[in-house]
C-alpha atoms as a PDB file:
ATOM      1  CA  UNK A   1     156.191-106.395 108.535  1.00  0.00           C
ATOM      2  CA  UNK A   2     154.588-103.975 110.470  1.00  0.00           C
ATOM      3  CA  UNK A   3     150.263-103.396 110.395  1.00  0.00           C
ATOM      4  CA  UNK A   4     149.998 -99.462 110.150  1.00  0.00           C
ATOM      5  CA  UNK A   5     146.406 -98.002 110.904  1.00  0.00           C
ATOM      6  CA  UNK A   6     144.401 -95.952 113.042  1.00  0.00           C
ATOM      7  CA  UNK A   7     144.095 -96.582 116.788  1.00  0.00           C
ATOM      8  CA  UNK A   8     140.932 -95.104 118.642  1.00  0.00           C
ATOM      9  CA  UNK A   9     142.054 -95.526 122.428  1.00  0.00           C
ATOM     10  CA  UNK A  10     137.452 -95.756 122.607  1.00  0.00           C
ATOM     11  CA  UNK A  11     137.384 -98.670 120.001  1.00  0.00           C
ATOM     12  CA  UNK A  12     135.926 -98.040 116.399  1.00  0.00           C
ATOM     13  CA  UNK A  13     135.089-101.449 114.588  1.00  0.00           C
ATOM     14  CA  UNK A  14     136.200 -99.768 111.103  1.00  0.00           C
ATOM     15  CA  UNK A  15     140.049 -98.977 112.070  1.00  0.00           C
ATOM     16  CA  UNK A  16     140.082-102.497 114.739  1.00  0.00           C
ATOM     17  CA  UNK A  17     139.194-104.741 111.318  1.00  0.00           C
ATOM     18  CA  UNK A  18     143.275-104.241 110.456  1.00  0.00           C
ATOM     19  CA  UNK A  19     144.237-106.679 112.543  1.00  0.00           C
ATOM     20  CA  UNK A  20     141.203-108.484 112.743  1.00  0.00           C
ATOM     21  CA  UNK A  21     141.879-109.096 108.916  1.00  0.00           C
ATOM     22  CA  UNK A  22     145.665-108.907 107.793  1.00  0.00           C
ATOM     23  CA  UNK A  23     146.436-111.022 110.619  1.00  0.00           C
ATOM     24  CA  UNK A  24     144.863-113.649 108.941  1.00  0.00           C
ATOM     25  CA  UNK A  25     145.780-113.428 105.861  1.00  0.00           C
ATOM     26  CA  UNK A  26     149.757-112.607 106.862  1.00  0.00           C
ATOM     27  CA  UNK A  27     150.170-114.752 110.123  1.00  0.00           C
ATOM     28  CA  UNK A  28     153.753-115.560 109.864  1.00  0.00           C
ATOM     29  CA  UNK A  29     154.401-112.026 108.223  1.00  0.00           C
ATOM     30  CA  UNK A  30     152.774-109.478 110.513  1.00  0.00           C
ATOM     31  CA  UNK A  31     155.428-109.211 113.912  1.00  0.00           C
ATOM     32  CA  UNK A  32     154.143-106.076 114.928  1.00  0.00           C
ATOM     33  CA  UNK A  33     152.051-102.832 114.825  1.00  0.00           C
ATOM     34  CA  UNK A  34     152.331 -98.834 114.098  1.00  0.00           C
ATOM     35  CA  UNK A  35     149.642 -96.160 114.385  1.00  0.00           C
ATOM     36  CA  UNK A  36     148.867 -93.614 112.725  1.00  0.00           C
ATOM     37  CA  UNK A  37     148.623 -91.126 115.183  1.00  0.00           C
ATOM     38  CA  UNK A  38     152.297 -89.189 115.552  1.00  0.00           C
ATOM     39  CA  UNK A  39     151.488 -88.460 119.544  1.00  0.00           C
ATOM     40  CA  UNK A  40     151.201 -92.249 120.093  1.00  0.00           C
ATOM     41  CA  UNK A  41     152.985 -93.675 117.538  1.00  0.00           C
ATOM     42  CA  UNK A  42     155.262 -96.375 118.245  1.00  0.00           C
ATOM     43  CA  UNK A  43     159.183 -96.193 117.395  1.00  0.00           C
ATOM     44  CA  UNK A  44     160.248 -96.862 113.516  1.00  0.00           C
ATOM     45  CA  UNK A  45     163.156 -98.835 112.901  1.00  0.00           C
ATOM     46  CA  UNK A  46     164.714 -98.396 109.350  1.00  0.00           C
ATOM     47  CA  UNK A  47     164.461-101.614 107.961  1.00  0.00           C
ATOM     48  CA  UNK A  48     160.817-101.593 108.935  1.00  0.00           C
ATOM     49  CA  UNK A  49     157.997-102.416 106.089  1.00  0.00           C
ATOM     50  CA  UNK A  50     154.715-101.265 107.152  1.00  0.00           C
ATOM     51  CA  UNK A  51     151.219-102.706 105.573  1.00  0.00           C
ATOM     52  CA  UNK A  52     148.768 -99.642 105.112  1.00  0.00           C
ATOM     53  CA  UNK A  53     145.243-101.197 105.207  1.00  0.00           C
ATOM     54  CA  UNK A  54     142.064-100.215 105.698  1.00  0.00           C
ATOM     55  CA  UNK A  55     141.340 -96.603 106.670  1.00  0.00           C
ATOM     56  CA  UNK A  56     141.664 -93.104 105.676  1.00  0.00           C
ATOM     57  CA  UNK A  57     145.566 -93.093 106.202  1.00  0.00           C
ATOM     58  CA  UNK A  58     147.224 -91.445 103.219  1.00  0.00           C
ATOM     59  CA  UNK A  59     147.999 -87.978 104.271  1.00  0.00           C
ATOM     60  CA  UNK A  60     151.171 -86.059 105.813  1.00  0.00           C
ATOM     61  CA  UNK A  61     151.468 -88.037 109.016  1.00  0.00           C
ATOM     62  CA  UNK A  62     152.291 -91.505 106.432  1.00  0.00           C
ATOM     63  CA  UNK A  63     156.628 -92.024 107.787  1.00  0.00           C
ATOM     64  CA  UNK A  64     158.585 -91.425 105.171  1.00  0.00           C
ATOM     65  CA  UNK A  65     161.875 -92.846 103.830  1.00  0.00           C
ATOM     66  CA  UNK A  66     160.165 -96.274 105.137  1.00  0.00           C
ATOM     67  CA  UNK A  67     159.257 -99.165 102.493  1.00  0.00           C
ATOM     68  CA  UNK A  68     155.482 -98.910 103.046  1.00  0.00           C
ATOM     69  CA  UNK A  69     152.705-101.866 100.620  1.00  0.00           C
ATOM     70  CA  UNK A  70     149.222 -99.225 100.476  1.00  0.00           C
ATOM     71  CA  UNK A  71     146.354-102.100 100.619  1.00  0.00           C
ATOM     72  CA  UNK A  72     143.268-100.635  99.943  1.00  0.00           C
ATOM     73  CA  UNK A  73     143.784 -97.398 101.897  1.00  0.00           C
ATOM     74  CA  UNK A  74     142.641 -94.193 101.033  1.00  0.00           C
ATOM     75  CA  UNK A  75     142.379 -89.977 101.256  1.00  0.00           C
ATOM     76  CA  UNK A  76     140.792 -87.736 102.640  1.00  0.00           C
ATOM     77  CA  UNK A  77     141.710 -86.310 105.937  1.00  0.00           C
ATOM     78  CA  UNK A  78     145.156 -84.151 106.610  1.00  0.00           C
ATOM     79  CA  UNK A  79     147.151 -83.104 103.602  1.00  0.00           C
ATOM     80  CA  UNK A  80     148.448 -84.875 100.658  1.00  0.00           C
ATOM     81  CA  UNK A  81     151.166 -87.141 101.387  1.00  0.00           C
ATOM     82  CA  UNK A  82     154.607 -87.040  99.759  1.00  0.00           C
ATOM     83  CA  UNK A  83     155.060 -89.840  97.618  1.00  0.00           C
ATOM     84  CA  UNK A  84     158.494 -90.800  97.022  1.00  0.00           C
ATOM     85  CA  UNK A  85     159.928 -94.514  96.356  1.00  0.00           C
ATOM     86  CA  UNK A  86     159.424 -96.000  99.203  1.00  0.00           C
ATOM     87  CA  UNK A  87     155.500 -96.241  98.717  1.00  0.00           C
ATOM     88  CA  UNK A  88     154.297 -99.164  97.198  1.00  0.00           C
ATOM     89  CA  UNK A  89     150.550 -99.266  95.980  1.00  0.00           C
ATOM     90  CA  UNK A  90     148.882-102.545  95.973  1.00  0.00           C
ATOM     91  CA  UNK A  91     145.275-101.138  95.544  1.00  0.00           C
ATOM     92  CA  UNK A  92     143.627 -98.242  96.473  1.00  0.00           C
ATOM     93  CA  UNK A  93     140.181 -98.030  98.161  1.00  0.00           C
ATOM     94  CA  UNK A  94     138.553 -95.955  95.149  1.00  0.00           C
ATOM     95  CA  UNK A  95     139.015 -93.924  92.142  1.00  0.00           C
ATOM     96  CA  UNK A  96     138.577 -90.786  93.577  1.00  0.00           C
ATOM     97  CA  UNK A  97     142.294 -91.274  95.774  1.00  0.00           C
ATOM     98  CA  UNK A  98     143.718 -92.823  92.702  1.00  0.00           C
ATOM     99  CA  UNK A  99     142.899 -90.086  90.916  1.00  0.00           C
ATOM    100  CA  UNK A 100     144.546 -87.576  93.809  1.00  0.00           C
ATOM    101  CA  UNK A 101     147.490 -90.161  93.886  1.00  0.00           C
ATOM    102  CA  UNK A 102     147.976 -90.140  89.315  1.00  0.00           C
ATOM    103  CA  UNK A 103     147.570 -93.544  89.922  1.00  0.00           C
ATOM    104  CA  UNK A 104     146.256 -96.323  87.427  1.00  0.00           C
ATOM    105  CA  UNK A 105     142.667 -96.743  87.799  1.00  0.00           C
ATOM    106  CA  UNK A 106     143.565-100.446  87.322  1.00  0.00           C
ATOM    107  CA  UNK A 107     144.707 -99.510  91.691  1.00  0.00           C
ATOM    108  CA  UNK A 108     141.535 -98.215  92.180  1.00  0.00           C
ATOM    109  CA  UNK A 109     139.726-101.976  93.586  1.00  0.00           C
ATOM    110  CA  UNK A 110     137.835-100.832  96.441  1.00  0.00           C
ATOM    111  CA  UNK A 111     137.983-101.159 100.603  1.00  0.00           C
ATOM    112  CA  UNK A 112     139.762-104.069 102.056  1.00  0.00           C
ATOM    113  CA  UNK A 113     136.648-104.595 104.698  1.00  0.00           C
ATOM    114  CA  UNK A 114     135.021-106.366 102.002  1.00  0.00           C
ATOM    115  CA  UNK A 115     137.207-109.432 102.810  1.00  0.00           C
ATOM    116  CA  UNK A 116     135.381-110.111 105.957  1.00  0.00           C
ATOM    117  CA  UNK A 117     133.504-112.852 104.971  1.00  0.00           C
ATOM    118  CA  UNK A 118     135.932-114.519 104.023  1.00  0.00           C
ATOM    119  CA  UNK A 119     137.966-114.319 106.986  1.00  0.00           C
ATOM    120  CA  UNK A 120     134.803-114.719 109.109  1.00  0.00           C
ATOM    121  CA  UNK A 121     131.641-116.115 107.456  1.00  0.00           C
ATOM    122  CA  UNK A 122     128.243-115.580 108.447  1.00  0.00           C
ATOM    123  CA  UNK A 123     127.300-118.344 111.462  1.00  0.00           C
ATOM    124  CA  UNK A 124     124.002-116.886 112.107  1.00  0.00           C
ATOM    125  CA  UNK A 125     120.687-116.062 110.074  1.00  0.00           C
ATOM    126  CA  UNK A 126     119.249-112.711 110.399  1.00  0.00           C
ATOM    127  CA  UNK A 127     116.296-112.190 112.701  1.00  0.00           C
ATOM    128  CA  UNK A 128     114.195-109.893 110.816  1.00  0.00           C
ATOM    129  CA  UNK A 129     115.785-106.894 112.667  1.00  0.00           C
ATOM    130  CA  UNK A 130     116.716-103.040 111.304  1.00  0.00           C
ATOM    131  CA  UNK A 131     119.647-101.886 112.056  1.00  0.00           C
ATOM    132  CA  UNK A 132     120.832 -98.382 112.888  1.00  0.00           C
ATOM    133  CA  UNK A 133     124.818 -97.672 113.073  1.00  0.00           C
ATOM    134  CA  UNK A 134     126.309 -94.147 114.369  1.00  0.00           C
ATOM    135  CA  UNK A 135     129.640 -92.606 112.915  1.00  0.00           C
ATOM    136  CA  UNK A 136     131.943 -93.294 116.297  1.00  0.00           C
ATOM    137  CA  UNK A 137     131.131 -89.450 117.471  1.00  0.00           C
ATOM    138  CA  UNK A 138     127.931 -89.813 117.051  1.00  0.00           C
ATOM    139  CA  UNK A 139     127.913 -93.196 118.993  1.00  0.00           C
ATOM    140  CA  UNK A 140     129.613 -90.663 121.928  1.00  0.00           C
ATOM    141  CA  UNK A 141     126.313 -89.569 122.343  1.00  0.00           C
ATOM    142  CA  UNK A 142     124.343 -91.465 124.776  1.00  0.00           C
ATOM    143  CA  UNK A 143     120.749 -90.664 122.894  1.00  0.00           C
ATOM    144  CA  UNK A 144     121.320 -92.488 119.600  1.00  0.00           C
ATOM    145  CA  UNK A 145     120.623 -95.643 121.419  1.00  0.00           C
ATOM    146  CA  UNK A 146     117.694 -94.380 123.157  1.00  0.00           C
ATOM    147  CA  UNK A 147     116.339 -93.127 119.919  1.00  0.00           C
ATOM    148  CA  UNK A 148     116.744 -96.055 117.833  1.00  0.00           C
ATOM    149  CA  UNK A 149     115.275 -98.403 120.422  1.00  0.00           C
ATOM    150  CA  UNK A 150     112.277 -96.135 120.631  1.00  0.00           C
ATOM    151  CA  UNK A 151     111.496 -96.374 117.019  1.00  0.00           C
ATOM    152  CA  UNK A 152     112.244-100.214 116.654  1.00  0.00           C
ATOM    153  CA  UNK A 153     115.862 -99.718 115.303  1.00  0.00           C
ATOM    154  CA  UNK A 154     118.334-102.507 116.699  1.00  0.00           C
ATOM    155  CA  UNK A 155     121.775-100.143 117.905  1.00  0.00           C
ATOM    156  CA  UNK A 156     124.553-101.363 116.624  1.00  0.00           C
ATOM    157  CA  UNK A 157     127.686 -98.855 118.202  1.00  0.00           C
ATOM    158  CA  UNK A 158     131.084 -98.997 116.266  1.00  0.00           C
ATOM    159  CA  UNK A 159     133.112 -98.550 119.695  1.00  0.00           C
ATOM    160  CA  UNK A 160     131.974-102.257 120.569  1.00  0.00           C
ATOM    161  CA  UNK A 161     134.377-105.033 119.754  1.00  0.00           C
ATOM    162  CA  UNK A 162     134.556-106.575 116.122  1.00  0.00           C
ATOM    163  CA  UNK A 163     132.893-110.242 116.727  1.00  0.00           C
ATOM    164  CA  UNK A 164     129.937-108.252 118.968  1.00  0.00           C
ATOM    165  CA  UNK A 165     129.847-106.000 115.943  1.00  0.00           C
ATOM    166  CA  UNK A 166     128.763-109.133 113.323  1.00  0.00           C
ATOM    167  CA  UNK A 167     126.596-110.715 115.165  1.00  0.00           C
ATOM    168  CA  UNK A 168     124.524-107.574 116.087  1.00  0.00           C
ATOM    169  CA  UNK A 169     124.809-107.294 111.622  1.00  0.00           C
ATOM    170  CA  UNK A 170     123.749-110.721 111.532  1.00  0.00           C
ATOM    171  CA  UNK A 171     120.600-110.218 112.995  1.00  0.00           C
ATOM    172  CA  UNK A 172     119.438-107.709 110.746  1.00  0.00           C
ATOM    173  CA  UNK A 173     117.435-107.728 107.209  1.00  0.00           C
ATOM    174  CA  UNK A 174     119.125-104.122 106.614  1.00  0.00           C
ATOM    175  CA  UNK A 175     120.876-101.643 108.306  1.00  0.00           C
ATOM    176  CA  UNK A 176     120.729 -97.350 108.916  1.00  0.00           C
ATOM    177  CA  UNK A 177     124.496 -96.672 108.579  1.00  0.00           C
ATOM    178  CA  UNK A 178     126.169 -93.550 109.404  1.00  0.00           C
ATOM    179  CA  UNK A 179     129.607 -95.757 109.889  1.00  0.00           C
ATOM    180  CA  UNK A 180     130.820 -95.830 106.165  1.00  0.00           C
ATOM    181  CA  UNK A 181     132.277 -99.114 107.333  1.00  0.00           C
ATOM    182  CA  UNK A 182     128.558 -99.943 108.807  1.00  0.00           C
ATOM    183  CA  UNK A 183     127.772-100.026 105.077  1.00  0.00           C
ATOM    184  CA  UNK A 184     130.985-101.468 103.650  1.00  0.00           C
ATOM    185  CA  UNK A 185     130.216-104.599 105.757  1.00  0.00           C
ATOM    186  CA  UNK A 186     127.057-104.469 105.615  1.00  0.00           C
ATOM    187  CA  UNK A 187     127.336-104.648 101.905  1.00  0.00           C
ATOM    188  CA  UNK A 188     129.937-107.416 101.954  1.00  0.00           C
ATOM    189  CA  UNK A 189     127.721-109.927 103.910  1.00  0.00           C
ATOM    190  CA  UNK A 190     125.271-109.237 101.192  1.00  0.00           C
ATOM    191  CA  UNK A 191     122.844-106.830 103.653  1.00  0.00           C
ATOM    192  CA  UNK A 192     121.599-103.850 102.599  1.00  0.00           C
ATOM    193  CA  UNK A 193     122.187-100.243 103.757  1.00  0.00           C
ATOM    194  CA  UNK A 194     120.854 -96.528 103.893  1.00  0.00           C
ATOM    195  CA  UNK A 195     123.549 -94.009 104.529  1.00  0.00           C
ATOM    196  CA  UNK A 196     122.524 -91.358 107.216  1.00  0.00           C
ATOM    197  CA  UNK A 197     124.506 -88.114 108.084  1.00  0.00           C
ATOM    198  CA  UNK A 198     124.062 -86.218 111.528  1.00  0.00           C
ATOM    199  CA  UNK A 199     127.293 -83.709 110.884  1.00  0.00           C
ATOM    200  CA  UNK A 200     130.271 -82.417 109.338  1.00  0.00           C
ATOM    201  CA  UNK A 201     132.460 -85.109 110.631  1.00  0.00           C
ATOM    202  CA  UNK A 202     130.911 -87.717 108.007  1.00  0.00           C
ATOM    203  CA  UNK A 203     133.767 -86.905 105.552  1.00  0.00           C
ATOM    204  CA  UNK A 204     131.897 -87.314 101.888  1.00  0.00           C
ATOM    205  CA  UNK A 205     134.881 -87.881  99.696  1.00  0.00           C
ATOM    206  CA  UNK A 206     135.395 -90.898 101.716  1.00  0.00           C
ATOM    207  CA  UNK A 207     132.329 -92.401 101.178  1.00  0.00           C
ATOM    208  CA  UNK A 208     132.091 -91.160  97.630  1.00  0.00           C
ATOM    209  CA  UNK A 209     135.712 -92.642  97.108  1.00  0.00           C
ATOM    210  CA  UNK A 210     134.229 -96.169  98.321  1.00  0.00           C
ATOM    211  CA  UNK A 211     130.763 -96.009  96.842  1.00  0.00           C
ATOM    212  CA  UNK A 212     132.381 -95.391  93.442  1.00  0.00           C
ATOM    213  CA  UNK A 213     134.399 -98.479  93.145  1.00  0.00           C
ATOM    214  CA  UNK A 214     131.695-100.984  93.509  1.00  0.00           C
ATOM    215  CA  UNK A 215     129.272 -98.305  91.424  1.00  0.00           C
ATOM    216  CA  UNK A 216     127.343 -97.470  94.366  1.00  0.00           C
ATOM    217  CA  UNK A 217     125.672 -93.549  94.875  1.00  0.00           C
ATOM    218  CA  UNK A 218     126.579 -91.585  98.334  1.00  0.00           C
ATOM    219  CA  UNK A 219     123.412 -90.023  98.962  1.00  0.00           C
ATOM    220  CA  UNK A 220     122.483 -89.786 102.551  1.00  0.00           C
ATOM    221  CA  UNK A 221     120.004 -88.905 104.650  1.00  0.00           C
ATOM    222  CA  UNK A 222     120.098 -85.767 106.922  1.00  0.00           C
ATOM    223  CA  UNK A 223     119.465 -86.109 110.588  1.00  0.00           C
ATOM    224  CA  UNK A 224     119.586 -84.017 113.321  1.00  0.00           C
ATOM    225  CA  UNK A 225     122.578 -83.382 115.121  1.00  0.00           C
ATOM    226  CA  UNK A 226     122.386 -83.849 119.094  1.00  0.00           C
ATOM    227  CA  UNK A 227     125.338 -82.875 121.862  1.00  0.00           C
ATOM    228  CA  UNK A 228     126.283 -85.082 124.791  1.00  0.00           C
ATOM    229  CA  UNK A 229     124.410 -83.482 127.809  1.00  0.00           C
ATOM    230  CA  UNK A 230     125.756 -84.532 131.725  1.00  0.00           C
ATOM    231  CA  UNK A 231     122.770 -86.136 133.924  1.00  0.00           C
ATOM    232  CA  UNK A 232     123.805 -83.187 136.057  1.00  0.00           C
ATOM    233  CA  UNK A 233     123.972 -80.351 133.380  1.00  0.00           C
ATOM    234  CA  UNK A 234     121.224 -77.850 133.605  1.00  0.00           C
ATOM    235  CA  UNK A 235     120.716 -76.589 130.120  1.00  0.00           C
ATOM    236  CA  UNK A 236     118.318 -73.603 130.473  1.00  0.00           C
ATOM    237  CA  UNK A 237     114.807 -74.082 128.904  1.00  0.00           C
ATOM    238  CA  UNK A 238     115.458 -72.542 125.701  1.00  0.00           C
ATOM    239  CA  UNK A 239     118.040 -75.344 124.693  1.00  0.00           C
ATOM    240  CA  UNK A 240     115.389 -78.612 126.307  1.00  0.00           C
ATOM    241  CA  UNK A 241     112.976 -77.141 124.021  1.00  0.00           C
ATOM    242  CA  UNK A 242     115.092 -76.684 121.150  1.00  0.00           C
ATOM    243  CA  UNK A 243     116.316 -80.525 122.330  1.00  0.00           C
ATOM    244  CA  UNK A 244     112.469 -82.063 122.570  1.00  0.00           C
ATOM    245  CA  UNK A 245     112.075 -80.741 119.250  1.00  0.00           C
ATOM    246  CA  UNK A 246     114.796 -82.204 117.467  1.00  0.00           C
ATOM    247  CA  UNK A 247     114.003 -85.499 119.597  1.00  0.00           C
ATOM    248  CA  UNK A 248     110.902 -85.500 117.910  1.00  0.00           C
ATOM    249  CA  UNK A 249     112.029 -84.782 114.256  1.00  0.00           C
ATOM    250  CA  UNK A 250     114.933 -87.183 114.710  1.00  0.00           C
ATOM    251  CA  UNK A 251     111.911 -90.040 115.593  1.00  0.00           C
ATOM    252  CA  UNK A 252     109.524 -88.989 112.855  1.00  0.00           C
ATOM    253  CA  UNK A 253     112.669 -89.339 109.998  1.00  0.00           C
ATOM    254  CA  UNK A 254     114.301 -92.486 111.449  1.00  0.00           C
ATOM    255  CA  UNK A 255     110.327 -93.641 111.036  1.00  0.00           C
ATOM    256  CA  UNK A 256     110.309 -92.552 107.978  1.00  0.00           C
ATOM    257  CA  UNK A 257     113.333 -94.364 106.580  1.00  0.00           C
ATOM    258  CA  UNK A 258     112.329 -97.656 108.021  1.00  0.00           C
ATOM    259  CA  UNK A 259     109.150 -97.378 106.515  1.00  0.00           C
ATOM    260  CA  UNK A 260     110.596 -96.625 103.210  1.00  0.00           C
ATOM    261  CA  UNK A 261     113.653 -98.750 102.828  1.00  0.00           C
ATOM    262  CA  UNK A 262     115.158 -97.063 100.066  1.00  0.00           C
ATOM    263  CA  UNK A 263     118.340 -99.427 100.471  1.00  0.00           C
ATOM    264  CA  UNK A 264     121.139 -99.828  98.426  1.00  0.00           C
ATOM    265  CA  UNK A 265     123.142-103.063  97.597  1.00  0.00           C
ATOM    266  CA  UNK A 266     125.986-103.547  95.223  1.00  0.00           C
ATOM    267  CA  UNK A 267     125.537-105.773  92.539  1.00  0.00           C
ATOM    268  CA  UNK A 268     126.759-109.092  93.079  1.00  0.00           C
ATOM    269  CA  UNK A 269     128.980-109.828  90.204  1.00  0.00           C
ATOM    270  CA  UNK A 270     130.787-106.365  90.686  1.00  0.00           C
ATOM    271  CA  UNK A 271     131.125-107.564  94.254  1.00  0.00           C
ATOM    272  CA  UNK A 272     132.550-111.111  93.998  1.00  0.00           C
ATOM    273  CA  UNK A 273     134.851-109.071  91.005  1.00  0.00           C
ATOM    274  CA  UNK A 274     136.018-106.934  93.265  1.00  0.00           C
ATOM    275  CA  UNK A 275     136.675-109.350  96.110  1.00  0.00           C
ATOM    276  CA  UNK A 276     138.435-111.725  93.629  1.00  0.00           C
ATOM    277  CA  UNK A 277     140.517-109.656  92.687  1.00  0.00           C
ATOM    278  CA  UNK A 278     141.579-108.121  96.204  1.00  0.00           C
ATOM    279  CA  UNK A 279     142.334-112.076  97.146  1.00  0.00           C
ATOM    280  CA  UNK A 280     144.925-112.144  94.220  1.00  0.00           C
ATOM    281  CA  UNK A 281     146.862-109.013  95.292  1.00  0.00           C
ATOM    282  CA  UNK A 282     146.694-110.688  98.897  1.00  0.00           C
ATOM    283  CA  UNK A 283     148.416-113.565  97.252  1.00  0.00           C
ATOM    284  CA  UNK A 284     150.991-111.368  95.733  1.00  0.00           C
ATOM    285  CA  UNK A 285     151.820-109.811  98.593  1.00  0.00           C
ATOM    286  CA  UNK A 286     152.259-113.322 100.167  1.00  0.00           C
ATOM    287  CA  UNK A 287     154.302-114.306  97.710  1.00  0.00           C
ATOM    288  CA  UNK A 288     156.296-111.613  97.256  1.00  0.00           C
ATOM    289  CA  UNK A 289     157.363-111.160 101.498  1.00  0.00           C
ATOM    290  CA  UNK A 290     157.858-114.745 101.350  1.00  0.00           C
ATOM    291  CA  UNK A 291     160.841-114.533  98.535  1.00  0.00           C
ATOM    292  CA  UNK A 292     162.247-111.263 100.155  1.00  0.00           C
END
């Protein structure tokens, strides 16, 4: 079986949890891996079987005519996909892309990240810190990190690898997520989260998608937008005003969230329900590859 999923050549902890996660659960199972990206996609043979995990995968670019188990993925990027009967749907990540997919709710569990704990439990107590984590473009630019250490925030970048990642998590008593994984995980090790958005890029049904199947509300705070400027750019006065000012903004509201911690956590039976019942479709599949 082959892991499918998204493969950002910069690193982004979301997408790098697929092997990170299946690989533990299917050790014996998993001999290989495909990405999603046609341009550096990896040859298909035809008796392949791909696992489609965590991510935003199910669009056009999904191979066709190749036996495919969907665990926990979901829409919202590209167009539809065309599902014929090679797709096999374990679980989808929320109702919203079962409801694009006429699937039965019943598929609708929620995002496979949530496992994380128990594939790698907490080994550290949190130090009292804040947390603030960028969508993976934002994290491109450099300022973020300035910003947040200005204003107390521990940075916590998604292009850093997945163990660096958790322990940065594990030192905080809540987190500023932009990173709708941020949250996800976040919300898994039982830490709780603000959602943040900075631009267009933040794809809503996504979150909306996830924050529906564990009864959560997607309603995030607006932040400034900032581009990536050289060390040896000259920008023109206009634009470094227009720059200090948004600098200054962006402070004042990251201020302003800390100070008010209007978190959100999921509730922990809907959690551990959720989570239970992911672990019995993982033994399923195990099951099931192991008779084949």
């Amino acid at each position: 079986m082959k892991l499918y999923y998204h493969k950002d050549t910069k690193g982004n902890f979301g997408d790098d949890l697929n092997p990170f996660i299946w690989r533990h659960y299917f050790p014996n199972l998993i001999d290989g891996e495909i990405y999603h990206e046609p341009k550096i996609r990896q040859p298909i043979a035809p008796d392949d079987v791909l696992l489609i995990g965590i991510g935003t995968l199910l669009n056009e670019h999904i191979p066709a005519n190749i036996k495919k188990y969907i665990f926990g993925s979901g829409m919202g990027y590209g167009a539809d996909p065309s599902v014929d009967k090679s797709w096999e749907f374990i679980c989808v990540r929320g109702p919203l892309t079962a409801n694009k997919l006429n699937l039965d709710s019943a598929l609708a569990i929620t995002d496979p990240a949530i496992l994380l704990p128990d594939v790698r439990p907490r080994t550290s107590l949190s130090e009292g810190k804040v947390g603030f984590i960028p969508h993976c473009s934002t994290a491109d630019v450099n300022i973020w990190e300035k910003l947040s250490g200005e204003v107390g925030l521990l940075y916590i970048s998604p292009r850093q690898d997945s163990q660096r990642f958790l322990e940065l998590l594990w030192k905080c008593d809540w987190v500023i997520t932009e990173a709708m994984h941020g949250a996800i995980v976040a919300d898994a090790y039982r830490i709780p989260w603000v959602s943040v958005k900075t631009h267009q890029e933040v794809l809503e049904f996504k979150w909306m998608d996830w924050c529906e199947s564990l009864k959560l509300i997607y309603r995030p705070e607006k932040l400034p937008s900032f581009w990536q400027v050289a060390e040896q750019e000259n920008i023109g006065l206009r634009k470094r005003f227009i720059r200090r000012i948004k600098i200054k903004q962006t402070m004042a509201l990251l201020q302003k969230l800390r100070y008010e911690q209007n978190v959100q956590l999921s509730h922990e039976d809907i959690y551990r329900s959720k989570q239970d019942r992911l672990l019995s479709k993982v033994d399923w599949l195990q099951r099931n590859l192991s008779n084949a």
